[in-house]
N, C-alpha and C. Protein backbone atom coordinates (compact mmCIF):
# COMPACT_ATOMS: atom_id res chain seq x y z
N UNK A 1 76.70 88.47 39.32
CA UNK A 1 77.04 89.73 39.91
C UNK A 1 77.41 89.49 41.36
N UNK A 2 78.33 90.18 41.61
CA UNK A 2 79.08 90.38 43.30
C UNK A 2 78.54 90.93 44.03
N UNK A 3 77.97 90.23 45.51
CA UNK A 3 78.12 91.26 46.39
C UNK A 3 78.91 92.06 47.04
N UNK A 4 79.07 92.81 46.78
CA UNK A 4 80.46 93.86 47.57
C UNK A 4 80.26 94.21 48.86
N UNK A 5 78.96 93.81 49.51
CA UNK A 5 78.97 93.55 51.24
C UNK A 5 79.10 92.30 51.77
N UNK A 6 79.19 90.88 51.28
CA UNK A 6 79.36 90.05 51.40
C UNK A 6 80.98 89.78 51.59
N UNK A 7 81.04 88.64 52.75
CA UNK A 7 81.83 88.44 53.38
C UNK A 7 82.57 87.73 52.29
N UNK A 8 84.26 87.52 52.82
CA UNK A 8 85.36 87.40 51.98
C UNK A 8 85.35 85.45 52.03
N UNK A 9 85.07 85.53 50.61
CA UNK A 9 85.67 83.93 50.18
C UNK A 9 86.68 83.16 51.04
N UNK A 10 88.44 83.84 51.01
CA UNK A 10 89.08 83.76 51.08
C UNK A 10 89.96 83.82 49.50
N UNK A 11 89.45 83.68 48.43
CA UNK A 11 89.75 83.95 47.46
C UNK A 11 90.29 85.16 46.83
N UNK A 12 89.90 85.84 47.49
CA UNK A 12 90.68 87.49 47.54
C UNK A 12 92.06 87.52 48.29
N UNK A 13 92.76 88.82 47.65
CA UNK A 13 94.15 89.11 48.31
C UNK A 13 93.24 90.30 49.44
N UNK A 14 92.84 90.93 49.06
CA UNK A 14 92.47 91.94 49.73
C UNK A 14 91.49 92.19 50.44
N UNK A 15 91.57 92.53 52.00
CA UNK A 15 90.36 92.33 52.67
C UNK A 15 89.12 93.75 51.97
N UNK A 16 88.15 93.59 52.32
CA UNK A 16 87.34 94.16 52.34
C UNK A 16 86.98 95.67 52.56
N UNK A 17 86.62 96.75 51.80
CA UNK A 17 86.82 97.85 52.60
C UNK A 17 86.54 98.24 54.06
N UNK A 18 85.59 97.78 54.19
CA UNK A 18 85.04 98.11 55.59
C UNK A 18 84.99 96.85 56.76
N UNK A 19 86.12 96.35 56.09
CA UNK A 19 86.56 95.10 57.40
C UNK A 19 87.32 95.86 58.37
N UNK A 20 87.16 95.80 59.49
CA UNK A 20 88.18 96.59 60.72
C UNK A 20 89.25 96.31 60.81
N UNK A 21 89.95 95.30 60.67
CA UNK A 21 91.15 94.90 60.15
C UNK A 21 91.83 95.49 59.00
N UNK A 22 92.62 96.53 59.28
CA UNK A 22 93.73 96.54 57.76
C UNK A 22 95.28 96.84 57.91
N UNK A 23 95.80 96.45 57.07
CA UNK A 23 96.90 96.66 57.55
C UNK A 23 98.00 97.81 57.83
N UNK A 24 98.67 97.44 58.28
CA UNK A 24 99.02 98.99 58.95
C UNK A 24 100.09 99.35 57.61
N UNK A 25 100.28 100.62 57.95
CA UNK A 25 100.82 101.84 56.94
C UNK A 25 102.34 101.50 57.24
N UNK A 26 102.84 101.35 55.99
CA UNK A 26 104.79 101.63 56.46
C UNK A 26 105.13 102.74 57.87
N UNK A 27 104.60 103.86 57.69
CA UNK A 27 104.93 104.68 58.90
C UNK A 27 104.46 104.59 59.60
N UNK A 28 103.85 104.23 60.04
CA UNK A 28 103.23 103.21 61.30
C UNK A 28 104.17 102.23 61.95
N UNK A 29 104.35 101.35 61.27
CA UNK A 29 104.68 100.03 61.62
C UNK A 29 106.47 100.51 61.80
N UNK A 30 106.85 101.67 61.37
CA UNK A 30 108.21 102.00 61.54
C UNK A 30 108.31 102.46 62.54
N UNK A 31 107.50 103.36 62.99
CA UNK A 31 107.15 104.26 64.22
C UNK A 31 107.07 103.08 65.53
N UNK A 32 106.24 101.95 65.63
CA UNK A 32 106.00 101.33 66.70
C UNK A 32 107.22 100.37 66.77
N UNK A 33 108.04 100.01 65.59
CA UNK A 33 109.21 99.26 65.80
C UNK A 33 110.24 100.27 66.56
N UNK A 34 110.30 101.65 66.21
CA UNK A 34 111.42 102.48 66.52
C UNK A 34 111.21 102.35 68.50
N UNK A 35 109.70 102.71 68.65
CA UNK A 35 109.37 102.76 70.05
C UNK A 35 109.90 101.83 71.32
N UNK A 36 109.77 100.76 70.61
CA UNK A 36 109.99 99.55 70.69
C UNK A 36 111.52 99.47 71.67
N UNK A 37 112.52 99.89 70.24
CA UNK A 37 113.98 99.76 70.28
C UNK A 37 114.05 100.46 71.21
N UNK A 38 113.14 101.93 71.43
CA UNK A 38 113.81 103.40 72.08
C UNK A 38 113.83 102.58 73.83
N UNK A 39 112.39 102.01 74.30
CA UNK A 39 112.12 101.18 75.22
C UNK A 39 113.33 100.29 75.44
N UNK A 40 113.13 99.88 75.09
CA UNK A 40 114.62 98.44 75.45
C UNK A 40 115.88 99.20 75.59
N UNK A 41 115.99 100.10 75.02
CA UNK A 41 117.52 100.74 75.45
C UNK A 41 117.32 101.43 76.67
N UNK A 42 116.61 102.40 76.80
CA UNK A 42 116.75 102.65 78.16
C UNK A 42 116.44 101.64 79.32
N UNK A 43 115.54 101.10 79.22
CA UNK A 43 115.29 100.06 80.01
C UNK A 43 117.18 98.95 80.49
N UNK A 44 117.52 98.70 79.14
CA UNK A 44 119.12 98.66 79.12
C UNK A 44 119.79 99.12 80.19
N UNK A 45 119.65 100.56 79.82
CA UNK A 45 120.98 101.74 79.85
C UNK A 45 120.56 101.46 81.31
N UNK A 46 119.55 101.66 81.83
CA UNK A 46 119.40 101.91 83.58
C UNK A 46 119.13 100.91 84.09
N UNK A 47 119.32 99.65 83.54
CA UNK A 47 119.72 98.31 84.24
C UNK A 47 121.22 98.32 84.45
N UNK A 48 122.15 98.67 83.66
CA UNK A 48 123.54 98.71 84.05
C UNK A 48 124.32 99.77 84.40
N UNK A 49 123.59 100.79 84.18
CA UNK A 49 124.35 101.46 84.87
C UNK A 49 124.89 101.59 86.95
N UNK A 50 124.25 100.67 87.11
CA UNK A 50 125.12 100.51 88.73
C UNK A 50 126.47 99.32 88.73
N UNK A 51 126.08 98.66 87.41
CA UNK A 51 127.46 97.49 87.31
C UNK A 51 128.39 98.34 86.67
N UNK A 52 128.01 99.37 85.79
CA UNK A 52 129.13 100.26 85.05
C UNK A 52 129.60 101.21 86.09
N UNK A 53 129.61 101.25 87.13
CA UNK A 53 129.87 102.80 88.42
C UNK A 53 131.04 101.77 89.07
N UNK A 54 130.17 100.52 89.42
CA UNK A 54 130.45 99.40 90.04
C UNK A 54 132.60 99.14 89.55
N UNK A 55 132.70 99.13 88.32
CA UNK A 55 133.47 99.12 88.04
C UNK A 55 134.67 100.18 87.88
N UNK A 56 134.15 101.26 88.14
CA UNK A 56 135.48 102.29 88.36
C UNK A 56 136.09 102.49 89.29
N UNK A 57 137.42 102.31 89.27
CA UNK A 57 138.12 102.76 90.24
C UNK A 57 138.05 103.84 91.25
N UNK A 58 138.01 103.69 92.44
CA UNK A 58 138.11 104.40 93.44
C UNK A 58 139.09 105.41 93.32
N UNK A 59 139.29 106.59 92.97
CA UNK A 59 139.98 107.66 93.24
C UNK A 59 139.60 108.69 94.49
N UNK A 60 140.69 108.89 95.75
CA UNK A 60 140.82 109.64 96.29
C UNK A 60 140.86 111.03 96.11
N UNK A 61 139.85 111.80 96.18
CA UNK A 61 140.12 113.26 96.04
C UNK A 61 141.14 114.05 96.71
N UNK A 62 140.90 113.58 98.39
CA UNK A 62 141.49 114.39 98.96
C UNK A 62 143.27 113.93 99.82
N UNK A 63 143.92 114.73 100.17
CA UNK A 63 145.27 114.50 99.87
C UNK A 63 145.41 113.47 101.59
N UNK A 64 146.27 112.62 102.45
CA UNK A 64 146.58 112.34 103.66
C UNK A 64 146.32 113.25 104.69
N UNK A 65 146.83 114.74 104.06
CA UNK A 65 147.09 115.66 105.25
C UNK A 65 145.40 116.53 105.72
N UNK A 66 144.62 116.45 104.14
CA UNK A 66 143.63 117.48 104.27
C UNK A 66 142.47 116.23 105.12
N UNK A 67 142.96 114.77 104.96
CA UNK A 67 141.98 114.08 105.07
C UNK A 67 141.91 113.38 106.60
N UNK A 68 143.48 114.22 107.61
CA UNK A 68 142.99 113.62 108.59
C UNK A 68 142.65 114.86 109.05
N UNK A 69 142.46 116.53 108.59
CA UNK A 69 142.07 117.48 109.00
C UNK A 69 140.52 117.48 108.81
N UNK A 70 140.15 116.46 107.95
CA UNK A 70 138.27 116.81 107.50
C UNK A 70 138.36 115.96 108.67
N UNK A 71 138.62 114.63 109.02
CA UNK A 71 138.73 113.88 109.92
C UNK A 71 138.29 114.41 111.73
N UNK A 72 139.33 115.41 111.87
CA UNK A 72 139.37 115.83 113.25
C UNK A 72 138.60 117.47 113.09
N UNK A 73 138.06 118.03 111.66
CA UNK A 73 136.65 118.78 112.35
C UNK A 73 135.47 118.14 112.28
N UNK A 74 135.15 117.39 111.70
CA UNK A 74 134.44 116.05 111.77
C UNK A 74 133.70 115.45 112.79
N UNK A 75 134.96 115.58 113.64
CA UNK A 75 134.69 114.82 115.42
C UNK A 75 134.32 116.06 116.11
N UNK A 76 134.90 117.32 115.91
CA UNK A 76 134.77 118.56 116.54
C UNK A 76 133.19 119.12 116.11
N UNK A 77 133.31 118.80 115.24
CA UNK A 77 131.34 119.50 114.41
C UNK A 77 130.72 118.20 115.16
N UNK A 78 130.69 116.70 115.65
CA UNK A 78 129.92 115.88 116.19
C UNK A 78 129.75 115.87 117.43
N UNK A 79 130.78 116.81 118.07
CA UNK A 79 130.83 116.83 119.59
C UNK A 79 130.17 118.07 120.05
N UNK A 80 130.37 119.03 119.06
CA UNK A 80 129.86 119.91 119.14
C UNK A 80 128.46 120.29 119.45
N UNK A 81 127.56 119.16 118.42
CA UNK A 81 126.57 118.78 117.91
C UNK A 81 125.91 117.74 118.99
N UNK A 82 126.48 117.36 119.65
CA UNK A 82 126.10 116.13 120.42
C UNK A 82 126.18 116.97 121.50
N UNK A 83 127.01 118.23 122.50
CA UNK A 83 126.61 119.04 123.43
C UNK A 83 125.48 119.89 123.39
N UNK A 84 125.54 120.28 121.94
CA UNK A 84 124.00 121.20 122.06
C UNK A 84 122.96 120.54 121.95
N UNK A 85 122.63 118.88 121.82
CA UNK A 85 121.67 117.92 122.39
C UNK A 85 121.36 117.73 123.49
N UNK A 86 122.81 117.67 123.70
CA UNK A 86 122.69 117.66 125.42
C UNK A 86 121.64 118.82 126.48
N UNK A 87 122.50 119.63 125.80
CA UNK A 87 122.06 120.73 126.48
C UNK A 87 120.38 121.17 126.55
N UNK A 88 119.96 120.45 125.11
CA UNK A 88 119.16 121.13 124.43
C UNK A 88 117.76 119.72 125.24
N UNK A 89 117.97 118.87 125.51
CA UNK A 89 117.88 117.85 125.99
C UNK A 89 117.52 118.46 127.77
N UNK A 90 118.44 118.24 128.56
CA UNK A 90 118.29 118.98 129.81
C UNK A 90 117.87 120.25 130.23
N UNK A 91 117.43 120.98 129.42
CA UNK A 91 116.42 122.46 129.38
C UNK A 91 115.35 122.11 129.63
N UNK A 92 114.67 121.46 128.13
CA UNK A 92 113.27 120.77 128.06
C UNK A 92 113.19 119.76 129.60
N UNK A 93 114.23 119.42 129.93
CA UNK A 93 113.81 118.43 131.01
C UNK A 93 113.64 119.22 132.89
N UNK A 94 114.58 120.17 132.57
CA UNK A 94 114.11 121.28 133.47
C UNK A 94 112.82 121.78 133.29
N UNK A 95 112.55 122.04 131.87
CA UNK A 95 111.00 122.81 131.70
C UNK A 95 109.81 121.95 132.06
N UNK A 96 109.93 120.79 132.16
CA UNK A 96 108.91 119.51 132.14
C UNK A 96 109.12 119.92 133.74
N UNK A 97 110.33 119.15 134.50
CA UNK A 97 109.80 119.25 136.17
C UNK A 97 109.56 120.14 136.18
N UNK A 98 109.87 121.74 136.44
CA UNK A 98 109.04 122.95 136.73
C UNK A 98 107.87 122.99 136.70
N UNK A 99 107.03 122.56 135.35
CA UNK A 99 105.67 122.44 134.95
C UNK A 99 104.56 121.20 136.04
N UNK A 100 105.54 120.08 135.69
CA UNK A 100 104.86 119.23 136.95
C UNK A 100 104.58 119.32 138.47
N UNK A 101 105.48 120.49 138.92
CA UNK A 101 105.83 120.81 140.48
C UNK A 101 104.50 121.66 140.27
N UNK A 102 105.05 122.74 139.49
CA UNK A 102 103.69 124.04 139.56
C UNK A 102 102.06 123.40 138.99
N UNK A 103 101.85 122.26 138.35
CA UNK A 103 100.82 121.02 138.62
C UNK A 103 100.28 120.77 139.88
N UNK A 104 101.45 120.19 140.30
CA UNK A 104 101.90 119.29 141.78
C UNK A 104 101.46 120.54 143.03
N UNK A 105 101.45 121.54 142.87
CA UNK A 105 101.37 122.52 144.00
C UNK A 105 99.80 122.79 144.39
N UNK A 106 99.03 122.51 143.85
CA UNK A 106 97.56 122.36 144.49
C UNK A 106 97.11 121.47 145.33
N UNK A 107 98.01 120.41 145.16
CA UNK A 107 98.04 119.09 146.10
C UNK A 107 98.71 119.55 147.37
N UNK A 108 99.71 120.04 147.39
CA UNK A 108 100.08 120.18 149.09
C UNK A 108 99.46 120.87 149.74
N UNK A 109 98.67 122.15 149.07
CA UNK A 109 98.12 123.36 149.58
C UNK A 109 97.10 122.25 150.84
N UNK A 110 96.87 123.06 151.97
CA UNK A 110 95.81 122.40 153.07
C UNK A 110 94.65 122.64 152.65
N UNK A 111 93.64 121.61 152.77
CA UNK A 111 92.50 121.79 152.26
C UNK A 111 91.93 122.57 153.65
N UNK A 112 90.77 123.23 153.45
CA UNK A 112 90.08 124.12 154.72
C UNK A 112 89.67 122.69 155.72
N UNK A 113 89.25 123.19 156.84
CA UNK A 113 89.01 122.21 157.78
C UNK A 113 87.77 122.08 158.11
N UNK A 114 86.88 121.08 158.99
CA UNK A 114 85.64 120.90 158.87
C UNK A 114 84.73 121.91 159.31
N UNK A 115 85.51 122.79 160.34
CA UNK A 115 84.78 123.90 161.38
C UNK A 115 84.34 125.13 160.17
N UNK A 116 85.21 125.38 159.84
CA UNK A 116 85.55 126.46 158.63
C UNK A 116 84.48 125.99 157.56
N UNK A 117 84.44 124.74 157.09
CA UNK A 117 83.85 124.44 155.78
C UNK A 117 82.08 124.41 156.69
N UNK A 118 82.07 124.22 157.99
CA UNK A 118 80.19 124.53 158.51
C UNK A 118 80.02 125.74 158.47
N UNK A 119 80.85 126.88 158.94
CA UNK A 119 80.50 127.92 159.26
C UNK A 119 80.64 128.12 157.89
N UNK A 120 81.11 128.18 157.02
CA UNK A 120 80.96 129.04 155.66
C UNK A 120 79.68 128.42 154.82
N UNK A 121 78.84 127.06 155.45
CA UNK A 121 77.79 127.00 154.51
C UNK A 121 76.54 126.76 155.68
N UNK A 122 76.87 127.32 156.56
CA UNK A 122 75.84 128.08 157.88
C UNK A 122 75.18 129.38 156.97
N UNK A 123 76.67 130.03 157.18
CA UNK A 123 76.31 131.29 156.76
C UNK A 123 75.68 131.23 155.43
N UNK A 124 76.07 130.84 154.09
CA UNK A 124 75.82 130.49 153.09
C UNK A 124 74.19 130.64 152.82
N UNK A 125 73.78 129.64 153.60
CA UNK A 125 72.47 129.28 153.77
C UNK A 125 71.58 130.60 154.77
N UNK A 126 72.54 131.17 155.22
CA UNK A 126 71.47 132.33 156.21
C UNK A 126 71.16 133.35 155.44
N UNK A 127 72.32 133.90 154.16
CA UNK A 127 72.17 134.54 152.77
C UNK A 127 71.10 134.38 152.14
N UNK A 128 70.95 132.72 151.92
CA UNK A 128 70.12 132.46 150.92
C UNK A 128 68.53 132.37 151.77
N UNK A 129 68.86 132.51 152.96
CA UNK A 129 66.89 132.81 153.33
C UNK A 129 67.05 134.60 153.74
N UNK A 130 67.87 134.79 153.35
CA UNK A 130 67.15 136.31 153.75
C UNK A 130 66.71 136.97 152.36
N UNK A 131 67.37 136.25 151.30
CA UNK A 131 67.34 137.27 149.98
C UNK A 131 65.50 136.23 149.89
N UNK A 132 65.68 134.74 149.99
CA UNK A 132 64.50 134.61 149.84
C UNK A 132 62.71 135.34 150.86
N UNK A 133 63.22 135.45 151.60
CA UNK A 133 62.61 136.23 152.75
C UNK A 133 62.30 137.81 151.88
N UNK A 134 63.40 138.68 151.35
CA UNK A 134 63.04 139.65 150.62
C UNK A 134 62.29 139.35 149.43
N UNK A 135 62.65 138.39 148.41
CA UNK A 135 61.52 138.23 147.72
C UNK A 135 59.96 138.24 148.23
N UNK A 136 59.80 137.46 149.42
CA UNK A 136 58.49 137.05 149.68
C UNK A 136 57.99 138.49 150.01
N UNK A 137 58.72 139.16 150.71
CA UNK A 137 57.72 140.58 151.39
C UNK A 137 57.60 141.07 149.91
N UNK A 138 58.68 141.36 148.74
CA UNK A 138 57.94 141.87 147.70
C UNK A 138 56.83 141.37 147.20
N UNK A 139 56.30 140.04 147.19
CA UNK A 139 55.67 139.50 146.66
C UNK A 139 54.20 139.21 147.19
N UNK A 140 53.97 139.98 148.98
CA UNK A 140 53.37 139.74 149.47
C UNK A 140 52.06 140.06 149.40
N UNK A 141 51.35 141.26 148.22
CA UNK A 141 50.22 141.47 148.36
C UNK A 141 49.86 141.01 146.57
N UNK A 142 50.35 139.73 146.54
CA UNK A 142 49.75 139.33 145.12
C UNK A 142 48.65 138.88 144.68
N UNK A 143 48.04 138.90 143.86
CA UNK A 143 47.07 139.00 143.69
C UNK A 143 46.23 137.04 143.26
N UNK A 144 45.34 136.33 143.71
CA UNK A 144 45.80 135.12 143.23
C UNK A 144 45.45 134.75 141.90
N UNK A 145 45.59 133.67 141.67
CA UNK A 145 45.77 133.40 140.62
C UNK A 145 46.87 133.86 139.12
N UNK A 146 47.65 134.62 139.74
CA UNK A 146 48.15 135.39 139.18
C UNK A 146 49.41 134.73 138.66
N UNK A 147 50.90 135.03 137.44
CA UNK A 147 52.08 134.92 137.62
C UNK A 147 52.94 135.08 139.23
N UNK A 148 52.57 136.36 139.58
CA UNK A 148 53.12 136.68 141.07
C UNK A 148 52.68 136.20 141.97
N UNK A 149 51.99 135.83 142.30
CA UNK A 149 51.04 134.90 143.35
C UNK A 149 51.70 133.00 143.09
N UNK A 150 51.69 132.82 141.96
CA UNK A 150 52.37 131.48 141.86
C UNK A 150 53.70 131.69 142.02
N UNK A 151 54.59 132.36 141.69
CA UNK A 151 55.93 133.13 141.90
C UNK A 151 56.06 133.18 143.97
N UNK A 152 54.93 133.60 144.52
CA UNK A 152 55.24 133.78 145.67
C UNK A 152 55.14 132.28 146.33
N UNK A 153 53.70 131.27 145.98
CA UNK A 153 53.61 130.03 146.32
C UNK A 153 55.41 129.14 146.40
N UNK A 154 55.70 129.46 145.11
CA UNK A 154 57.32 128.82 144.92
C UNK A 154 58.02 128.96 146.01
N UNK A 155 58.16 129.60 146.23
CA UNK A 155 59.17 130.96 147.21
C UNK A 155 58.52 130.19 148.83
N UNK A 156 57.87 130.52 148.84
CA UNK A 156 57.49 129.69 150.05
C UNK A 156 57.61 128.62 150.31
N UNK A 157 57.12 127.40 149.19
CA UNK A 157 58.22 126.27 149.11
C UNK A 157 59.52 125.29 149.34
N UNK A 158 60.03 127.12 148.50
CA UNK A 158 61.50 127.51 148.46
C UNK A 158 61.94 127.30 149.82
N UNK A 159 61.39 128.36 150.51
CA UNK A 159 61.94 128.60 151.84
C UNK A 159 61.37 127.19 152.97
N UNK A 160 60.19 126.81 152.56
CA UNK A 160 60.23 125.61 153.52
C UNK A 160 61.38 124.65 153.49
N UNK A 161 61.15 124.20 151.91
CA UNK A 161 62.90 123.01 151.93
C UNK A 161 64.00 123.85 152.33
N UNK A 162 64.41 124.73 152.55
CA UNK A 162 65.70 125.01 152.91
C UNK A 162 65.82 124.87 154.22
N UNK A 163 64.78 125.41 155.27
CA UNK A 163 64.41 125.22 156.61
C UNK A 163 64.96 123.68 157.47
């Protein structure tokens, strides 16, 4: 008696049912040959087609007369085109110096002078002890140990370093 899970002699035509190997189906094997062909032709067709262009004659569309008229608006649409660069060119370059000058204009301005720059932080400083000076009289009957009482200690401080 046979085993019918047992591996193939070689004595058989036919593999095995449940060998992973089988062979492929007519429509199959027609299908992947057709693919095949379909591949290679285009692959073909758009390999030569620049030697097939390659080979046609040059025909002129347009007539001597129309072609030295495309000719000379041609030059007229490039000149044209090449002034409004220009132009378009030397605006922006106007707009740039303008911008750099009005930059540039804090620099010439005179800076204040030394007399001017004492007296304005003389005074400065005579501001800042009088408002501190008003704090202290508010602060003057505080109580110690207190927020306000350390609030006034500061302040006095305050006013010594500035002195």
């Amino acid at each position: 008696m046979k085993n019918s899970n047992a591996p193939s002699t070689g004595n058989d035509s036919k593999p095995l049912p449940d060998s992973p190997i089988r062979p492929a189906k007519r429509g199959s094997q027609f299908g992947m040959l057709l693919s095949i062909i379909v591949s290679s032709g285009v692959l073909i067709w758009a390999f030569t087609m620049p030697m097939r262009h390659g080979a046609m004659p040059n025909q002129s569309v347009a007539t001597p007369v129309s072609s030295s008229q495309s000719r000379l608006v041609e030059s007229q649409h490039r000149r044209l085109r090449a002034e409004q660069y220009r132009e378009q060119a030397l605006s922006m370059d106007r707009e740039l110096i303008s911008r750099q000058q009005r930059k540039d204009a804090w620099k010439r301005e005179s800076l204040p002078d030394i007399n001017r720059r004492t007296e304005k932080r003389a005074q400065e400083r005579v501001e800042r002890l009088l408002v501190l000076q008003q704090k202290i009289e508010e602060l003057e009957g505080a109580i110690e140990d207190t927020p306000e009482w350390e609030r006034l200690q500061n302040l006095y401080i305050e006013r010594k370093n500035a002195d």
